[in-house]
N, C-alpha and C. Protein backbone atom coordinates (compact mmCIF):
# COMPACT_ATOMS: atom_id res chain seq x y z
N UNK A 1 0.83 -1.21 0.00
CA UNK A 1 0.00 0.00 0.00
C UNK A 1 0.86 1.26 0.00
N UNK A 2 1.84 1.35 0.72
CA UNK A 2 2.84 2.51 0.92
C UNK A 2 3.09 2.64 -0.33
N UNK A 3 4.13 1.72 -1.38
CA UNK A 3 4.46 2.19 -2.97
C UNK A 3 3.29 2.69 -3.75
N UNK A 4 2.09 2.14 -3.24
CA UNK A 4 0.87 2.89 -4.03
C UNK A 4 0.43 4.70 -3.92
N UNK A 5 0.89 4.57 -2.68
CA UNK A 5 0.66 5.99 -1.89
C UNK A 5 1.93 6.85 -2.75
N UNK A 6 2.99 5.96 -2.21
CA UNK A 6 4.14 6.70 -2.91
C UNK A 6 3.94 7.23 -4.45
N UNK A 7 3.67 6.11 -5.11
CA UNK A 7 3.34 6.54 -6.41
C UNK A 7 2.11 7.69 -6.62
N UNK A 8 1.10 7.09 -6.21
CA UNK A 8 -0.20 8.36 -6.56
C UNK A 8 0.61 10.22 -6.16
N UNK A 9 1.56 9.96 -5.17
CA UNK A 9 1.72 11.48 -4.99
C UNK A 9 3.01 12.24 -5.41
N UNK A 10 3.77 10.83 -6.16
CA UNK A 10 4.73 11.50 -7.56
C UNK A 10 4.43 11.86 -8.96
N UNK A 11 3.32 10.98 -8.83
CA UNK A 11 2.57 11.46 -10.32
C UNK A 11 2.17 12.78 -10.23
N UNK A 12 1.21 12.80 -9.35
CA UNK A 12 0.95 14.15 -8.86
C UNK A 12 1.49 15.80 -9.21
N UNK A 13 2.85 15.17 -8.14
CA UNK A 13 4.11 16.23 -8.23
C UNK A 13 4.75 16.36 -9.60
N UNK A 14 4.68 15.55 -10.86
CA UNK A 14 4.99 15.55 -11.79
C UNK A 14 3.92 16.66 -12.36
N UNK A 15 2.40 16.01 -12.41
CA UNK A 15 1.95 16.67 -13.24
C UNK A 15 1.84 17.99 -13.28
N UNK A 16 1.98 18.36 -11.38
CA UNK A 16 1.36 19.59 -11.46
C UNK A 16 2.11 20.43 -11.63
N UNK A 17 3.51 20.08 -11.53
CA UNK A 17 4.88 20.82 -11.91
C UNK A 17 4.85 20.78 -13.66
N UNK A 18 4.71 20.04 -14.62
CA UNK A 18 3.97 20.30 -16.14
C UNK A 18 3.29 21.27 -16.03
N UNK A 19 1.66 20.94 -15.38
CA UNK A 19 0.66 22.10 -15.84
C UNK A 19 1.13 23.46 -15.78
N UNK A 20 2.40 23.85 -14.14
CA UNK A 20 2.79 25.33 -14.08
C UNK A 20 3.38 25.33 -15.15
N UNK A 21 4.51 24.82 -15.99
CA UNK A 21 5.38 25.02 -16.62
C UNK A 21 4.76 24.83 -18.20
N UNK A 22 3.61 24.51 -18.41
CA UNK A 22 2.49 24.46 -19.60
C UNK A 22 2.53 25.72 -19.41
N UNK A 23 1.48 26.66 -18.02
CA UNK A 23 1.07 27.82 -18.65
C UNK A 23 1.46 28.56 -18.63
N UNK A 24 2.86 29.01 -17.87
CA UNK A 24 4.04 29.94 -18.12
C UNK A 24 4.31 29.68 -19.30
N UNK A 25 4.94 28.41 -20.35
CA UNK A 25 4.92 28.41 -21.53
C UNK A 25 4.17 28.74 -22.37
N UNK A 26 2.69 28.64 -22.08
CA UNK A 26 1.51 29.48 -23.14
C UNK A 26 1.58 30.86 -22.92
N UNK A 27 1.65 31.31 -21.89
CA UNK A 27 1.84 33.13 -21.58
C UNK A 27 2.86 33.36 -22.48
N UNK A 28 4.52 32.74 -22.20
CA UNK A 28 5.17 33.47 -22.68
C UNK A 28 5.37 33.44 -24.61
N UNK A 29 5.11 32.30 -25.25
CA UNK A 29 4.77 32.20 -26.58
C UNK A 29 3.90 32.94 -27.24
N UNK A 30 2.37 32.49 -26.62
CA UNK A 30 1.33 33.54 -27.02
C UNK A 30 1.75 35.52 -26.96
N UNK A 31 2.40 35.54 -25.91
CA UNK A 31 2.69 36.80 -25.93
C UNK A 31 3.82 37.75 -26.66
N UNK A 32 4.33 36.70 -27.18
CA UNK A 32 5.79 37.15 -27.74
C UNK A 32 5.62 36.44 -29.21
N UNK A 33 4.77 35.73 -29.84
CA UNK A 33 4.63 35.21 -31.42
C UNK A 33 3.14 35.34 -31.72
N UNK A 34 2.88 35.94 -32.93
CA UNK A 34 1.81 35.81 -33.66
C UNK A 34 1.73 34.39 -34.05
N UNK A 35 2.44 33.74 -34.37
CA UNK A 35 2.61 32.51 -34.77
C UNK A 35 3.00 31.23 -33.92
N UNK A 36 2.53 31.39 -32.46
CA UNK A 36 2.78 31.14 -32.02
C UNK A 36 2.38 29.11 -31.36
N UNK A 37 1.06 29.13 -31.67
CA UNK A 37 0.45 28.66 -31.66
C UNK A 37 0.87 26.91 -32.25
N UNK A 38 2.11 26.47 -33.14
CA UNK A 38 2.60 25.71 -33.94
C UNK A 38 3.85 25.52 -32.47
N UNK A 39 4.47 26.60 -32.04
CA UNK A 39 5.41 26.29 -31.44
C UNK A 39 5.03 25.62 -30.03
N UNK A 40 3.52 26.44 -29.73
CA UNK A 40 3.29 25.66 -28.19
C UNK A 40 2.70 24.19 -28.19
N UNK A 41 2.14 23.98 -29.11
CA UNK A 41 1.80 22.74 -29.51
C UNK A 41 3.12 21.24 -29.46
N UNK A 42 3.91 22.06 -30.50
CA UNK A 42 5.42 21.08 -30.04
C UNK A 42 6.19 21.21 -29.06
N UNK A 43 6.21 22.03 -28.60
CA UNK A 43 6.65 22.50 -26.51
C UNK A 43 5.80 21.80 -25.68
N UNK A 44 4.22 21.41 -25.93
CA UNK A 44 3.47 20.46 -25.11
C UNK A 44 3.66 19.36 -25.26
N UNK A 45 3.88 18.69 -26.61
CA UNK A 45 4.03 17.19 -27.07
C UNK A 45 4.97 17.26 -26.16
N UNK A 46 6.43 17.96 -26.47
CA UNK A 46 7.75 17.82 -25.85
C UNK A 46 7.78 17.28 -24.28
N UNK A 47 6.95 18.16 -23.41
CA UNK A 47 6.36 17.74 -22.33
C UNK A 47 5.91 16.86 -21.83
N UNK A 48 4.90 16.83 -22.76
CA UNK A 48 4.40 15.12 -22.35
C UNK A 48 4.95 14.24 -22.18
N UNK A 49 5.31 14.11 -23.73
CA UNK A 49 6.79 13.19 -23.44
C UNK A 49 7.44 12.90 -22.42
N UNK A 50 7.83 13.90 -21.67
CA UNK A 50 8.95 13.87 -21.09
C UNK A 50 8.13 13.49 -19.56
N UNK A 51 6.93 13.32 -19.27
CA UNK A 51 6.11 13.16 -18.82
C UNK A 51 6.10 12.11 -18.29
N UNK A 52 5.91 11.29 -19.69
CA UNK A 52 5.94 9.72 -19.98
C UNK A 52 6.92 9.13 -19.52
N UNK A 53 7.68 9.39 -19.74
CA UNK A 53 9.22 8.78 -19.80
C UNK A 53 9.66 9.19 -18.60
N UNK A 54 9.36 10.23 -17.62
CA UNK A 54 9.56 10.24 -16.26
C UNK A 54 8.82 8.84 -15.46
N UNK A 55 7.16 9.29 -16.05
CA UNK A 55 6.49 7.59 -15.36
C UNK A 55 7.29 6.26 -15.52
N UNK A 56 7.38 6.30 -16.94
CA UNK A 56 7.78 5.04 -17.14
C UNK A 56 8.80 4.61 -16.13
N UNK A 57 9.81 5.57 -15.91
CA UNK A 57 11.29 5.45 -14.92
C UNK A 57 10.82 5.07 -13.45
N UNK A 58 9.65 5.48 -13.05
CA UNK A 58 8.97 5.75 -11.84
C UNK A 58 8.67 4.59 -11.62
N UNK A 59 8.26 3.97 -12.68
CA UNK A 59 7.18 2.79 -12.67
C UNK A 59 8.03 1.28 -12.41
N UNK A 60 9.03 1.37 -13.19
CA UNK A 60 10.19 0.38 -13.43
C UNK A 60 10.95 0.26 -11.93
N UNK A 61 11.25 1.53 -11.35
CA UNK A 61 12.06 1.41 -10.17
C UNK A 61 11.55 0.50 -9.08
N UNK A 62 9.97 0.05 -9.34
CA UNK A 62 9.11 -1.03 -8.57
C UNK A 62 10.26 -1.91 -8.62
């Protein structure tokens, strides 16, 4: 039960450290490119990604 706990509140800390760093990244793109919109899109994939591949590491260390 503890690694479960453990886990539910790294995911957590992952995501919610993304979402800040999503919308500081949409402020500062949107505000600084007309064209911006292409770049935040591949800055989010990028994220995710990196998202993923944090879980996955998370997940394995079981």
């Amino acid at each position: 039960m503890l690694k479960y706990e453990q886990f539910n509140r790294s995911l957590t800390e992952v995501l919610s450290e993304q979402q800040l760093a999503t919308a500081w990244l949409t402020d500062r793109i949107l505000s600084t490119t007309t064209s911006g919109y292409g770049a935040y899109r591949r800055a989010l994939l990028s994220m995710v990604t990196g998202v993923k591949r944090d879980f996955t590491a998370f997940v394995k260390s079981f």
